[in-house]
Protein backbone atom coordinates (compact mmCIF):
# COMPACT_ATOMS: atom_id res chain seq x y z
CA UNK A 1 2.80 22.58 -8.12
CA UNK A 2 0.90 19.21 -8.26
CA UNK A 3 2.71 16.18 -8.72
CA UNK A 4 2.56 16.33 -12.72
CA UNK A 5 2.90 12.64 -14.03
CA UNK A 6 4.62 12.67 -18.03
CA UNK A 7 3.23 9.86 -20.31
CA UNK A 8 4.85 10.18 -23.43
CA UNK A 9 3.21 8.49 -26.33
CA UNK A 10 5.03 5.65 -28.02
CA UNK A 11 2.67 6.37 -31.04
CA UNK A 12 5.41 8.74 -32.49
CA UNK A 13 8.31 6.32 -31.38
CA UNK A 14 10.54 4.38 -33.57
CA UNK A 15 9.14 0.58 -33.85
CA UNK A 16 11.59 -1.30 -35.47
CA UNK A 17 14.04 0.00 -31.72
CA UNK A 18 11.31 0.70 -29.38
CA UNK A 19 12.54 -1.18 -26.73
CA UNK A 20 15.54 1.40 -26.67
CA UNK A 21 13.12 4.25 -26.96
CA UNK A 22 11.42 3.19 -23.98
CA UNK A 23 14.92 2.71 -21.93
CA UNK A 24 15.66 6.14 -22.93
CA UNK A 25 12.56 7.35 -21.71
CA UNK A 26 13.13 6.02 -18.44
CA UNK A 27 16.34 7.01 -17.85
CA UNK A 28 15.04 10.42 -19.01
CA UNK A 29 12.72 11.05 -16.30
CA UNK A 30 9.20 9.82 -18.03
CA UNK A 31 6.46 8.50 -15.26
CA UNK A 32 4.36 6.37 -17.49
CA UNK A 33 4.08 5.36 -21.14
CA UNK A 34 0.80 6.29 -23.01
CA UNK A 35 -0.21 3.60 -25.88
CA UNK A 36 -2.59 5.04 -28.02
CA UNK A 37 -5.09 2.20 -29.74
CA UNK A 38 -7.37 3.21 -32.79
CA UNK A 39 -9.96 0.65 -34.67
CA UNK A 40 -10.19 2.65 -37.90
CA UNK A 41 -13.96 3.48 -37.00
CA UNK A 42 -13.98 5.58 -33.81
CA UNK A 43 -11.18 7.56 -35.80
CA UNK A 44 -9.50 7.49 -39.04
CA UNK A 45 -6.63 5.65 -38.18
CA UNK A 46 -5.30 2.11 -37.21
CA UNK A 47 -2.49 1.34 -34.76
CA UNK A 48 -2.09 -0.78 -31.96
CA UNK A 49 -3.54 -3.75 -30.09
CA UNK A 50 -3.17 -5.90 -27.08
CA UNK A 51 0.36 -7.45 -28.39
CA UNK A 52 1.77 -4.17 -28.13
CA UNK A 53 0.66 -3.59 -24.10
CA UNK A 54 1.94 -7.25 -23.82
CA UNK A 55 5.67 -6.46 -25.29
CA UNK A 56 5.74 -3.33 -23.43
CA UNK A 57 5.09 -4.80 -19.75
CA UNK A 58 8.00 -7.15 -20.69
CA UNK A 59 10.53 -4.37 -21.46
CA UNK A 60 9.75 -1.31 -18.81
CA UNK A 61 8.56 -1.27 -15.12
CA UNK A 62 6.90 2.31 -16.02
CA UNK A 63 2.63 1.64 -16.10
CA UNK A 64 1.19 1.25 -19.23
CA UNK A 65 -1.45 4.50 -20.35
CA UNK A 66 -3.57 2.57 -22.64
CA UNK A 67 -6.11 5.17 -24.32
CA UNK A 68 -8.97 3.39 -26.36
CA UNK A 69 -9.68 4.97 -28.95
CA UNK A 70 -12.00 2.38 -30.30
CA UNK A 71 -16.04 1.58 -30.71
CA UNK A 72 -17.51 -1.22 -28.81
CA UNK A 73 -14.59 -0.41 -25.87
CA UNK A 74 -16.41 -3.51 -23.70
CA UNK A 75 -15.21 -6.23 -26.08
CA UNK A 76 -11.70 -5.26 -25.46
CA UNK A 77 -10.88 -4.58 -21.91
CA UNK A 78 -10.37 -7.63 -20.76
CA UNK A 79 -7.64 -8.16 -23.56
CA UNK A 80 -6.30 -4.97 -22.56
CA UNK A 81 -6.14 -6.03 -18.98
CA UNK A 82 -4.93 -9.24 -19.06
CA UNK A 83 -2.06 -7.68 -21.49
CA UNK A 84 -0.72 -5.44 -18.55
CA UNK A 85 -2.46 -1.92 -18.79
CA UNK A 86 -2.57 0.18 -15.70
CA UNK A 87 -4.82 2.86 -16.99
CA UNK A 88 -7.81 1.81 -19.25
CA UNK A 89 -9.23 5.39 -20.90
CA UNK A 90 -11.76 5.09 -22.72
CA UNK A 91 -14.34 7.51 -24.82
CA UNK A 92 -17.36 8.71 -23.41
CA UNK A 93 -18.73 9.12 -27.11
CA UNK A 94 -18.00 5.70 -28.30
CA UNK A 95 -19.72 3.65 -25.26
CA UNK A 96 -23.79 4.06 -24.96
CA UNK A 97 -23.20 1.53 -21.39
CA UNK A 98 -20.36 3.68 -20.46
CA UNK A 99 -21.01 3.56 -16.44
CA UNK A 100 -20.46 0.02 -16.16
CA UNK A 101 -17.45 -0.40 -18.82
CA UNK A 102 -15.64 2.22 -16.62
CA UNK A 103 -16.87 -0.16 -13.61
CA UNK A 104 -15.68 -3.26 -15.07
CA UNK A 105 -12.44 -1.70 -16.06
CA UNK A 106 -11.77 -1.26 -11.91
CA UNK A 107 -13.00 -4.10 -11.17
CA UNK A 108 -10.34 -5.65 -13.10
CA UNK A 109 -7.87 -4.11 -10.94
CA UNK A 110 -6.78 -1.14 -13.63
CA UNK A 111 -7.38 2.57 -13.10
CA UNK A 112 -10.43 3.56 -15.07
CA UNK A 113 -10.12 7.25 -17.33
CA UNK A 114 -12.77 8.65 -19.66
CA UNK A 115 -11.66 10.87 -22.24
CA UNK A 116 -13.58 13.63 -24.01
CA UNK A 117 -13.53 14.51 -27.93
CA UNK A 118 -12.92 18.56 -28.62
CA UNK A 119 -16.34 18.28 -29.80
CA UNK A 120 -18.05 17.01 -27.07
CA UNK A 121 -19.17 19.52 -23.69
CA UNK A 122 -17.11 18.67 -20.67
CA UNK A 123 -20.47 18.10 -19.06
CA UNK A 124 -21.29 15.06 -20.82
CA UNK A 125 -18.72 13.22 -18.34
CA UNK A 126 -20.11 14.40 -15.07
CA UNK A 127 -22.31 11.53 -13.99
CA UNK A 128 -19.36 9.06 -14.95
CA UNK A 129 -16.60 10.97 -12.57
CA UNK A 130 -17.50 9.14 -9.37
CA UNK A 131 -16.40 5.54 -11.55
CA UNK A 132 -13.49 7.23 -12.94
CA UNK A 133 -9.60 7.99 -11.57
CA UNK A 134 -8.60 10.10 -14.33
CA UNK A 135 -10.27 12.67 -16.92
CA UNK A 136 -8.49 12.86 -20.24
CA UNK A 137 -9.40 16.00 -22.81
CA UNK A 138 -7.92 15.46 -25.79
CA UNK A 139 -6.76 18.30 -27.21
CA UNK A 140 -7.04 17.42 -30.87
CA UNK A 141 -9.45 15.19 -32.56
CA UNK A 142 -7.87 11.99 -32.31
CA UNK A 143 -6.44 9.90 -35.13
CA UNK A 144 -3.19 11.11 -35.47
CA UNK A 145 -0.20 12.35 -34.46
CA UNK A 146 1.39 15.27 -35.14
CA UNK A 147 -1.53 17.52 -34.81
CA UNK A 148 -1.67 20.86 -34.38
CA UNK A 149 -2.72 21.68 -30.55
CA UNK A 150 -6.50 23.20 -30.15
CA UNK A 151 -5.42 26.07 -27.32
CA UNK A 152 -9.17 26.65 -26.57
CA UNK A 153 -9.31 23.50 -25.16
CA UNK A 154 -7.51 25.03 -22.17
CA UNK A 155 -11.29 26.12 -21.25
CA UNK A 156 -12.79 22.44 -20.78
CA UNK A 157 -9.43 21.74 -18.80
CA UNK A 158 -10.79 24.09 -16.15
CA UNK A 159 -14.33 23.31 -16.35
CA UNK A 160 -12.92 19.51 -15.35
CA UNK A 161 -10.82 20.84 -12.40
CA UNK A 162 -13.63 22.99 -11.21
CA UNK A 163 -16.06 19.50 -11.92
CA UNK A 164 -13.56 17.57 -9.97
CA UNK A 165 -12.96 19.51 -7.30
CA UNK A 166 -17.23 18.86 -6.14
CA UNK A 167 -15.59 14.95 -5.93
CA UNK A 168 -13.59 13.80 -2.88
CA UNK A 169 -11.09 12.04 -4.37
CA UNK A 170 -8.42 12.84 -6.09
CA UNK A 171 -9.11 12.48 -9.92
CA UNK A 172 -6.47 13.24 -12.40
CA UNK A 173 -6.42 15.59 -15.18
CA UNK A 174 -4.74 14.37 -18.53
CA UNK A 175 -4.43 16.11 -22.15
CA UNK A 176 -3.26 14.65 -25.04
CA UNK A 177 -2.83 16.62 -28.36
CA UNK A 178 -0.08 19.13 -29.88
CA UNK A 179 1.64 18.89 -26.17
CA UNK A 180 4.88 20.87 -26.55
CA UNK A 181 7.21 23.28 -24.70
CA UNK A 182 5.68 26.10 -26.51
CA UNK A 183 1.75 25.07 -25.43
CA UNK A 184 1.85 23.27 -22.09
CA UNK A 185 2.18 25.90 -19.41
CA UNK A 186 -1.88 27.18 -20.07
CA UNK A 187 -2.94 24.37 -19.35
CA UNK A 188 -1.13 23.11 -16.44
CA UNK A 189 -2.37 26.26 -14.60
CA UNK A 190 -5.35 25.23 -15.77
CA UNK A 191 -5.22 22.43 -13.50
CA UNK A 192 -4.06 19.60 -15.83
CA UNK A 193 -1.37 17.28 -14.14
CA UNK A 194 -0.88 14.36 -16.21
CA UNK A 195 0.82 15.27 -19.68
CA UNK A 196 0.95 13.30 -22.72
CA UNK A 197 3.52 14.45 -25.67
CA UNK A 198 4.22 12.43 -28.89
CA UNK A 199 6.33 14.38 -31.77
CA UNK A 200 7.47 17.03 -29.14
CA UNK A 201 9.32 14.21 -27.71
CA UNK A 202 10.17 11.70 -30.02
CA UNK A 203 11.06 14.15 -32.77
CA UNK A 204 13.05 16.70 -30.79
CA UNK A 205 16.11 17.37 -33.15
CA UNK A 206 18.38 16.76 -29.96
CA UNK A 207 17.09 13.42 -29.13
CA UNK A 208 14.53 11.55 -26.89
CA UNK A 209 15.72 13.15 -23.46
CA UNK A 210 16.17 16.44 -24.65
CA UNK A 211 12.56 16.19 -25.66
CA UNK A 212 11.68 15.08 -22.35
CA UNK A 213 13.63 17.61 -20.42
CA UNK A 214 11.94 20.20 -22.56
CA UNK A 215 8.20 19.24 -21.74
CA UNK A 216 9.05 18.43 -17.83
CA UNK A 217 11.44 22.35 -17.67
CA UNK A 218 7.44 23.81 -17.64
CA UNK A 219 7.45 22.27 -13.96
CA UNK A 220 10.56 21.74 -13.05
């Protein structure tokens, strides 16, 4: 088995304790925390900005996930950056110059991903992947959390392994969308190895680690 990173999303966590939720996490085994940012164009829905990566490198060691889920992604990386992120994903839909954002995100010093809509052909990422350390397929159409999880999207998960596998360098494979217990292990034998779980997590009737345990028992 690959060494299968968990990023739980704090988008499902509870704000008004989330520096608690995040010590829980850590003591519960989670590798990285995934902050989810949305502009209310790109998708539907408004959430979180640079203030939020800032707080969160003050209260937890684990590297901040930041997935931009935003138009214009090139006016906002250097917030993003200077805020703490570790991982800068952004869409290849939203981003007409997306070769050098994804450059200018490394040059920074953060890990550049690119993520891909449902929608949108796996292809349409294959001149980018030689920029890019990680390759995130969302498995829902972003906006919200909560979703339910799209299983055919276990298809473009291989078509990225087999793309990445023509690259030599390692490039990592992340999903995000409907991630539980029940819908995971397809797609890790797929070839995904970085997993990103909201509500399975967060709203797990026994608690915050028992939702962890139960997403990381699928490679444990």
């Amino acid at each position: 088995m690959k060494n299968i990173i968990l990023s739980p999303s704090i988008l499902s966590a509870n704000f008004s304790n989330l520096q608690e939720d995040v010590h829980v996490l850590e003591k519960s085994g989670a590798h990285w925390l995934h902050i989810d940012v949305m502009d209310g164009h790109f998708v539907p829905n408004i959430t979180m900005g640079p203030f939020i990566v800032s707080h969160c490198k003050k209260i937890t060691d684990l590297p901040l996930d930041v997935h931009l889920m935003i138009e214009k992604p090139e006016l906002h990386i250097a917030s993003f950056a200077k805020a703490g992120a570790s991982w800068l994903t952004i869409h290849i839909e939203s981003n007409p110059n997306v070769y050098r954002t994804l450059q200018t995100i490394r040059d920074m010093g953060v890990h550049p991903g690119i993520a891909v809509n449902p929608g949108t052909p796996i292809k349409h990422i294959e001149n980018v992947l030689e920029v890019v350390d990680m390759v995130l397929v969302m498995t829902v159409n972003p906006g919200f959390s909560g979703q339910a999880h799209i299983a055919t999207m276990v298809n473009k998960v291989r078509q990225a392994q087999q793309m990445i596998a023509t690259i030599a360098r390692p490039i990592r494979i992340q999903v995000d969308g409907g991630i539980s217990k029940e819908t995971l292990s397809p797609i890790l034998e797929a070839g995904a190895d970085t997993i990103v779980a909201a509500s399975a997590i967060f709203s797990h009737p026994d608690g915050i680690s028992a939702g962890v345990e139960a997403i990381r028992s699928c490679w444990q």
